[in-house]
N, C-alpha and C. Protein backbone atom coordinates (compact mmCIF):
# COMPACT_ATOMS: atom_id res chain seq x y z
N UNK A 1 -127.33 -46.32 -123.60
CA UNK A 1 -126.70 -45.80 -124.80
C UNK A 1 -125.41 -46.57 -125.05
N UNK A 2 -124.81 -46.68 -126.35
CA UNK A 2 -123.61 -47.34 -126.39
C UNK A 2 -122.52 -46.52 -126.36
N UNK A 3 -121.33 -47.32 -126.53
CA UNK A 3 -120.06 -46.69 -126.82
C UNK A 3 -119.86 -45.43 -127.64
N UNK A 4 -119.22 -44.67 -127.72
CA UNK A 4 -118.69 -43.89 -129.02
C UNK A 4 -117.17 -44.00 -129.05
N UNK A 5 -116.76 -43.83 -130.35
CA UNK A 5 -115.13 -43.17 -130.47
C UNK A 5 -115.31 -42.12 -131.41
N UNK A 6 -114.72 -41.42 -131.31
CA UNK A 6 -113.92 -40.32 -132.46
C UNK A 6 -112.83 -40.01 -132.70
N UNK A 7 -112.03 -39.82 -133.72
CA UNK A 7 -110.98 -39.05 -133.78
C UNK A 7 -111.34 -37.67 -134.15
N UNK A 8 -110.83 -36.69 -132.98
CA UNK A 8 -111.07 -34.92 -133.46
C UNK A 8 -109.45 -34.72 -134.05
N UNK A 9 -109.78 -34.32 -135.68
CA UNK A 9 -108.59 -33.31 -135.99
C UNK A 9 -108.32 -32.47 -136.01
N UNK A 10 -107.63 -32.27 -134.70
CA UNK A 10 -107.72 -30.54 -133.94
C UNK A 10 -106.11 -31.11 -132.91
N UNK A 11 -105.34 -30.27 -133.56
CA UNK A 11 -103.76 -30.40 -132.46
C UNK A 11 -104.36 -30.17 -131.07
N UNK A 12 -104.23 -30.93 -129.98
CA UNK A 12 -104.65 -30.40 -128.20
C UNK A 12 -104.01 -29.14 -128.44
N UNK A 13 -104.52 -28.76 -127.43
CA UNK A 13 -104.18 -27.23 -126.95
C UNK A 13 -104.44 -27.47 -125.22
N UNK A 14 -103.65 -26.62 -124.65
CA UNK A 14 -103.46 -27.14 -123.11
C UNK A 14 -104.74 -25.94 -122.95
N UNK A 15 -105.36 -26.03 -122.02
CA UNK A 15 -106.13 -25.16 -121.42
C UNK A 15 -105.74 -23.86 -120.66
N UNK A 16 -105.75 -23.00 -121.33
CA UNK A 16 -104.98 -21.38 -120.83
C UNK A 16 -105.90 -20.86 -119.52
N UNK A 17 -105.04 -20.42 -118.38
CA UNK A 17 -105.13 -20.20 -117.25
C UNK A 17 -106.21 -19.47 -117.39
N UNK A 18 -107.27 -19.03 -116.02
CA UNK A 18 -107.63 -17.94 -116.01
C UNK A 18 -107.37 -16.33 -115.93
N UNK A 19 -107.42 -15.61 -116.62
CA UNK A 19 -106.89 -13.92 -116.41
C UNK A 19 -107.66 -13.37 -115.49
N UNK A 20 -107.25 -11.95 -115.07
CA UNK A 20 -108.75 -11.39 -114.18
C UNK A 20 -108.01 -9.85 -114.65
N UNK A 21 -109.31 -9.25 -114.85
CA UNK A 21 -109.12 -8.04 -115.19
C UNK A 21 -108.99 -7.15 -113.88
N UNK A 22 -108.53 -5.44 -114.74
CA UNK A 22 -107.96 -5.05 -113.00
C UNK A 22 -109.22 -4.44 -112.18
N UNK A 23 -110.26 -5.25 -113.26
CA UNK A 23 -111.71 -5.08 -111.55
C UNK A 23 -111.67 -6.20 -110.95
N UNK A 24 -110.78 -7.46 -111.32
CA UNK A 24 -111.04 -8.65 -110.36
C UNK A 24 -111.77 -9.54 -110.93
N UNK A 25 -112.80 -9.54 -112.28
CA UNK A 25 -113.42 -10.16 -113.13
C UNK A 25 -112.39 -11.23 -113.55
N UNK A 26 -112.76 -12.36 -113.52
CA UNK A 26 -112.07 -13.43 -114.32
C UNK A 26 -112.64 -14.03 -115.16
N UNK A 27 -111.61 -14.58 -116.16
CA UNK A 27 -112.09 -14.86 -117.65
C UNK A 27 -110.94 -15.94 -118.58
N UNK A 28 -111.76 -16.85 -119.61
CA UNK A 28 -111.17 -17.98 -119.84
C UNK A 28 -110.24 -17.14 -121.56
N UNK A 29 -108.96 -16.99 -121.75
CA UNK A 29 -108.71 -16.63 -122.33
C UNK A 29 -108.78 -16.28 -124.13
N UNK A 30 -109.00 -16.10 -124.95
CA UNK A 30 -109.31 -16.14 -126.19
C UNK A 30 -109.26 -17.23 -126.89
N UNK A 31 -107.59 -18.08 -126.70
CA UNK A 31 -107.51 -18.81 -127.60
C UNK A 31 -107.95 -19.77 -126.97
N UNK A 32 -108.04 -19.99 -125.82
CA UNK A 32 -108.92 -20.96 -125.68
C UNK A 32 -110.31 -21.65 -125.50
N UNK A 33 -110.94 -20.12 -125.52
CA UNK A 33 -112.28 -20.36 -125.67
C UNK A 33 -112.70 -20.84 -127.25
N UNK A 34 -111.72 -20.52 -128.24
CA UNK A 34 -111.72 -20.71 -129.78
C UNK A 34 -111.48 -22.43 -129.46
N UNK A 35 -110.60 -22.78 -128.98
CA UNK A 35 -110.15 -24.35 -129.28
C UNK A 35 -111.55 -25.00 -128.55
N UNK A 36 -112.08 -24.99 -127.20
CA UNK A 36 -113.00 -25.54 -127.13
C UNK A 36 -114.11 -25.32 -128.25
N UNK A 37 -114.77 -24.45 -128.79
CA UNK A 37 -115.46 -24.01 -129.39
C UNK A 37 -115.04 -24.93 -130.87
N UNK A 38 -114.33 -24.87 -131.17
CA UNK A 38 -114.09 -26.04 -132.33
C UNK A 38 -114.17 -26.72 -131.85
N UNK A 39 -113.90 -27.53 -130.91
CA UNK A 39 -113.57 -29.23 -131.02
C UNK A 39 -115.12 -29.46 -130.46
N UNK A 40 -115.76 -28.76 -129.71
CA UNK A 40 -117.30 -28.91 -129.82
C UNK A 40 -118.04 -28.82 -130.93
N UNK A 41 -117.91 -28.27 -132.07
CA UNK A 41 -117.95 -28.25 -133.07
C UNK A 41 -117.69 -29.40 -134.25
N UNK A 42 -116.85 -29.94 -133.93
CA UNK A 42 -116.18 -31.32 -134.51
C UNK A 42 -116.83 -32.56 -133.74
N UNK A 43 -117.18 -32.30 -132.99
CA UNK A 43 -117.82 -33.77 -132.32
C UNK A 43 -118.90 -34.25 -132.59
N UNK A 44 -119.35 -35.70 -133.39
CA UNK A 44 -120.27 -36.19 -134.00
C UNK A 44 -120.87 -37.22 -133.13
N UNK A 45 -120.49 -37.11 -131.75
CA UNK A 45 -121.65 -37.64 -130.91
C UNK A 45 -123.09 -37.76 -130.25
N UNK A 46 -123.35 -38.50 -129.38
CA UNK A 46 -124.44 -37.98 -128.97
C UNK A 46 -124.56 -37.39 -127.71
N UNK A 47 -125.35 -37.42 -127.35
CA UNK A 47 -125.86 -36.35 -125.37
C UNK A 47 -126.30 -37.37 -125.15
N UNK A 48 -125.17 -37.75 -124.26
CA UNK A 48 -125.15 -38.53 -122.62
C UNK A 48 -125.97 -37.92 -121.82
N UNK A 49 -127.24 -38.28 -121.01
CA UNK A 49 -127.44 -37.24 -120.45
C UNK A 49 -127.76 -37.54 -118.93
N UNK A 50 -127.92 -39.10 -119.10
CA UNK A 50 -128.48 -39.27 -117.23
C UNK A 50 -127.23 -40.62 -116.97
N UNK A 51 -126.40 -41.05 -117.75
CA UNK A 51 -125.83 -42.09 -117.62
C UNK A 51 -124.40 -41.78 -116.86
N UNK A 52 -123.69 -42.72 -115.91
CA UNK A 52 -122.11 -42.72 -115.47
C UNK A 52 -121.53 -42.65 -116.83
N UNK A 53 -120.81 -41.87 -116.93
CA UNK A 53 -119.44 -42.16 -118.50
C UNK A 53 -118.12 -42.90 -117.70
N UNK A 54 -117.45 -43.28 -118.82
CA UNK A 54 -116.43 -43.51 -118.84
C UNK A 54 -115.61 -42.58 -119.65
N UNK A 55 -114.79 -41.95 -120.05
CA UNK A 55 -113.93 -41.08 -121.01
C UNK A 55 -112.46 -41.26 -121.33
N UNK A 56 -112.16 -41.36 -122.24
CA UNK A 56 -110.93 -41.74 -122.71
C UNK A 56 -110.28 -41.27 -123.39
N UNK A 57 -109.46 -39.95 -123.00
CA UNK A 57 -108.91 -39.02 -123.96
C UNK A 57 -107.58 -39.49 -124.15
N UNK A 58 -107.28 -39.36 -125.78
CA UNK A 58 -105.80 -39.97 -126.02
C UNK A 58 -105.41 -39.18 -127.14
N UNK A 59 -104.36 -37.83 -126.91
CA UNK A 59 -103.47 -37.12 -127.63
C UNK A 59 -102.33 -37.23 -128.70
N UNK A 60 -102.44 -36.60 -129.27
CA UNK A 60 -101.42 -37.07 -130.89
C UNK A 60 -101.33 -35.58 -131.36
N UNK A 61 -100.07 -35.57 -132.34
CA UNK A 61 -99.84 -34.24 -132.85
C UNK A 61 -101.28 -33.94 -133.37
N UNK A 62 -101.44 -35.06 -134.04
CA UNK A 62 -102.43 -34.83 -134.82
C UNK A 62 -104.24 -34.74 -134.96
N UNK A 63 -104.30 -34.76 -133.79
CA UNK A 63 -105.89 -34.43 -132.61
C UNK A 63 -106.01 -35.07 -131.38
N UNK A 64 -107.33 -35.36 -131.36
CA UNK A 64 -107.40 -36.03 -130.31
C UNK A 64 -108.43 -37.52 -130.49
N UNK A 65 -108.15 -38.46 -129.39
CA UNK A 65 -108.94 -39.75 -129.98
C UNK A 65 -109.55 -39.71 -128.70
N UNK A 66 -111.67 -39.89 -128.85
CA UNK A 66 -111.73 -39.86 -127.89
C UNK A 66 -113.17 -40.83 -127.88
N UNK A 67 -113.01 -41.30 -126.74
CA UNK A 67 -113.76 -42.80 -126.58
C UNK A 67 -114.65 -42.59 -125.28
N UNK A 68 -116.07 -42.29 -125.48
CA UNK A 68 -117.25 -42.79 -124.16
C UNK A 68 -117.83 -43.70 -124.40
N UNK A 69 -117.94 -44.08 -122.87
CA UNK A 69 -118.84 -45.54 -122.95
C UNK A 69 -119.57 -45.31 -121.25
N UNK A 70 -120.64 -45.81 -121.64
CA UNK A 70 -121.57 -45.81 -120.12
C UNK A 70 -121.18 -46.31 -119.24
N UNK A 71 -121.08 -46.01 -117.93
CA UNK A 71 -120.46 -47.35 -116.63
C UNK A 71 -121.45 -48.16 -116.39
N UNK A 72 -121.69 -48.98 -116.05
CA UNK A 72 -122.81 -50.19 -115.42
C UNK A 72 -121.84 -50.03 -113.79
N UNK A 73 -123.01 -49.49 -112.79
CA UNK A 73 -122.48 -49.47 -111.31
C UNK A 73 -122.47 -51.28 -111.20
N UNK A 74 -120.96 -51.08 -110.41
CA UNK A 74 -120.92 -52.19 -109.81
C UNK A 74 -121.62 -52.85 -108.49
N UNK A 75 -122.55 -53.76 -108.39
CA UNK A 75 -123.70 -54.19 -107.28
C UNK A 75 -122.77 -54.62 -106.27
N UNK A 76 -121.81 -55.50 -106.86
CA UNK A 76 -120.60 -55.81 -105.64
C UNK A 76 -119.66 -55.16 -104.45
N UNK A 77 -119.90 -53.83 -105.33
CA UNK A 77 -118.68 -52.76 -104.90
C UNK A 77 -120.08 -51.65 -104.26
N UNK A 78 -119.49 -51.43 -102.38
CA UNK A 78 -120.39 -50.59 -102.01
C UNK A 78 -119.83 -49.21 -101.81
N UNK A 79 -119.99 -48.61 -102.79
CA UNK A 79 -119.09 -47.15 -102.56
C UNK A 79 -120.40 -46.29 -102.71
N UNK A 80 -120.18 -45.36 -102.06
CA UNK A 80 -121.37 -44.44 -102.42
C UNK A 80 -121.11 -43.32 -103.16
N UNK A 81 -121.80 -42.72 -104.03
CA UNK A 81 -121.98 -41.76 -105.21
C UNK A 81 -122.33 -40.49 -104.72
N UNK A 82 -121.88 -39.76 -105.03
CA UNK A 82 -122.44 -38.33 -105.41
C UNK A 82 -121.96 -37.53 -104.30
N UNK A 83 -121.17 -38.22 -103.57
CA UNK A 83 -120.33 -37.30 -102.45
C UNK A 83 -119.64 -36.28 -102.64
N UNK A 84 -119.04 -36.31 -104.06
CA UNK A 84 -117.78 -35.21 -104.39
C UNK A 84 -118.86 -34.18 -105.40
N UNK A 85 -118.67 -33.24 -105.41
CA UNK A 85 -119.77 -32.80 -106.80
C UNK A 85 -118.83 -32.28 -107.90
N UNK A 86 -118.00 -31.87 -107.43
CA UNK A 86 -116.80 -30.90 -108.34
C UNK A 86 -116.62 -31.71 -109.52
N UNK A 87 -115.97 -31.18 -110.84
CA UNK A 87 -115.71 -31.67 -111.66
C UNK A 87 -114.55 -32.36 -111.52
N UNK A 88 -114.06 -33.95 -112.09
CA UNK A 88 -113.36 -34.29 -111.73
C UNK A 88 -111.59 -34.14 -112.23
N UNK A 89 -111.83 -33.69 -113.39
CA UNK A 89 -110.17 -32.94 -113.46
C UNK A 89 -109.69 -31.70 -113.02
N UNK A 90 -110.98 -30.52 -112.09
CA UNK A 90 -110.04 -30.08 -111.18
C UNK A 90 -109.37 -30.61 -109.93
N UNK A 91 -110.36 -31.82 -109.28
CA UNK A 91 -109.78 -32.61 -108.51
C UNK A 91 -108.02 -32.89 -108.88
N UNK A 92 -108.35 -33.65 -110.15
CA UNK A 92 -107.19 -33.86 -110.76
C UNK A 92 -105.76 -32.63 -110.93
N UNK A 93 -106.19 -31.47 -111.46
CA UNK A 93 -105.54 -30.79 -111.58
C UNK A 93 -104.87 -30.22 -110.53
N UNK A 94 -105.88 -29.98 -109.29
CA UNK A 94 -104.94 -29.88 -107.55
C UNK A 94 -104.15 -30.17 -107.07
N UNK A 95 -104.64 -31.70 -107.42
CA UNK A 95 -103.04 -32.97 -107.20
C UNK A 95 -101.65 -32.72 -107.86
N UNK A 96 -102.22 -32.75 -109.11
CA UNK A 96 -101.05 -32.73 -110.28
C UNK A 96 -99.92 -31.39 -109.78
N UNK A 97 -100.62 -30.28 -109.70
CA UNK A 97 -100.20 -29.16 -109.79
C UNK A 97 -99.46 -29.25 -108.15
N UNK A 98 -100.06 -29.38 -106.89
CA UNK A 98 -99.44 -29.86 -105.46
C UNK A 98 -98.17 -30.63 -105.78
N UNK A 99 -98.38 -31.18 -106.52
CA UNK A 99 -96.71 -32.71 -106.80
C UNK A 99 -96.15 -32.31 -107.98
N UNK A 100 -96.04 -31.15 -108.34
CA UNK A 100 -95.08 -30.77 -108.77
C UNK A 100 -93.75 -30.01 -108.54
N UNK A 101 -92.55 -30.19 -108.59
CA UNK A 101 -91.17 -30.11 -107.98
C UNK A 101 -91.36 -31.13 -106.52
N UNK A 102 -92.47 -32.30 -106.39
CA UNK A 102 -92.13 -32.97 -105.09
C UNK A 102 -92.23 -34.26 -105.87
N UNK A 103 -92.99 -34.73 -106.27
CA UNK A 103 -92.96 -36.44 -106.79
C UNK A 103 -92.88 -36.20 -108.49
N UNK A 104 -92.64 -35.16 -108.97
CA UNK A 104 -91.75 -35.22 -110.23
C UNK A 104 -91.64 -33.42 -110.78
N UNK A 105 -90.66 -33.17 -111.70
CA UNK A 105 -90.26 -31.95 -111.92
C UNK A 105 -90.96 -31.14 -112.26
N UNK A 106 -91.56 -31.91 -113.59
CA UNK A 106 -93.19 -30.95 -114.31
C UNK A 106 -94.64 -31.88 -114.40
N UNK A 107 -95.55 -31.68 -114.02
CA UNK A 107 -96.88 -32.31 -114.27
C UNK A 107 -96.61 -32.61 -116.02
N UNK A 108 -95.97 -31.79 -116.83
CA UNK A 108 -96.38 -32.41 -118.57
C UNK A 108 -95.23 -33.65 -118.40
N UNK A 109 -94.38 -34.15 -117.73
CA UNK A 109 -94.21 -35.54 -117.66
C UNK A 109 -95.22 -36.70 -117.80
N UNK A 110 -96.42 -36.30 -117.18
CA UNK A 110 -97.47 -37.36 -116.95
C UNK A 110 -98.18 -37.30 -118.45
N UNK A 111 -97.66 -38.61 -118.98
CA UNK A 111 -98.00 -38.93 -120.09
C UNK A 111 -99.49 -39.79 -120.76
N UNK A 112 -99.47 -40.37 -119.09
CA UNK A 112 -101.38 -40.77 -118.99
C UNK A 112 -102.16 -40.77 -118.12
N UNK A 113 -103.08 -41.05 -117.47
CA UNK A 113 -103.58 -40.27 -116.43
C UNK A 113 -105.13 -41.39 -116.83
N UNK A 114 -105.87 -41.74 -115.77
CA UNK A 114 -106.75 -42.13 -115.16
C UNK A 114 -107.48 -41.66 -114.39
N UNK A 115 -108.62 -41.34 -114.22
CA UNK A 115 -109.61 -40.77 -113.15
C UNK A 115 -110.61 -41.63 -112.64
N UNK A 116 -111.28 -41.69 -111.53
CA UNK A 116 -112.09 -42.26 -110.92
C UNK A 116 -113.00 -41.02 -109.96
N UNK A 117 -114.34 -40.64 -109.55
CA UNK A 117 -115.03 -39.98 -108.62
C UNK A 117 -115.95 -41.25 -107.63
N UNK A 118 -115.93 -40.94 -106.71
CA UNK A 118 -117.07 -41.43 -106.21
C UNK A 118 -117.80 -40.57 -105.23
């Protein structure tokens, strides 16, 4: 499959914590089940469905710009796959959230961000 880009015009919205009700039930909050729900809505791509992505999210007041493209595994490079299963920005988010008040004050400092799984 090839590349895509889009621009979504939709302001980001940070992703609102989980709540848990006082049975212990947890749940993804209102407004943000609304913001995903649009911007899935707004997206004129296609379904990736067996391929490595690449993803390239890039924020503006004014939406979001966002760019997939397939990986071609590298034959050179022997890393092996499928070790981690988790999604990879909670990986991300562990880190971020651990190094905060130690290798900088607030995680919304980090103005860009890169991911890699293997």
């Amino acid at each position: 499959m090839n590349k895509f880009h889009q621009m979504i015009a939709l302001r980001p919205k940070a992703k609102g914590r989980p709540r848990v009700t006082k049975t212990g039930h947890a749940y993804t909050p209102k407004e943000t089940l609304k913001y995903e729900q649009e911007f899935a809505e707004l997206y004129e791509g296609p379904l990736y469905e067996t391929e490595l992505l690449s993803v390239k999210l890039a924020f503006t007041m004014h939406g979001t710009e966002l760019f997939i493209e397939p990986v071609q595994p590298n034959i050179n490079v022997d890393v092996p796959k499928g070790k981690l299963t988790g999604d990879i920005d909670n990986y991300a988010k562990a880190v971020l959230d651990a190094l905060n008040g130690v290798a900088y004050t607030d995680d919304k400092q980090i103005v860009c961000l890169y991911l890699e799984k293997a």
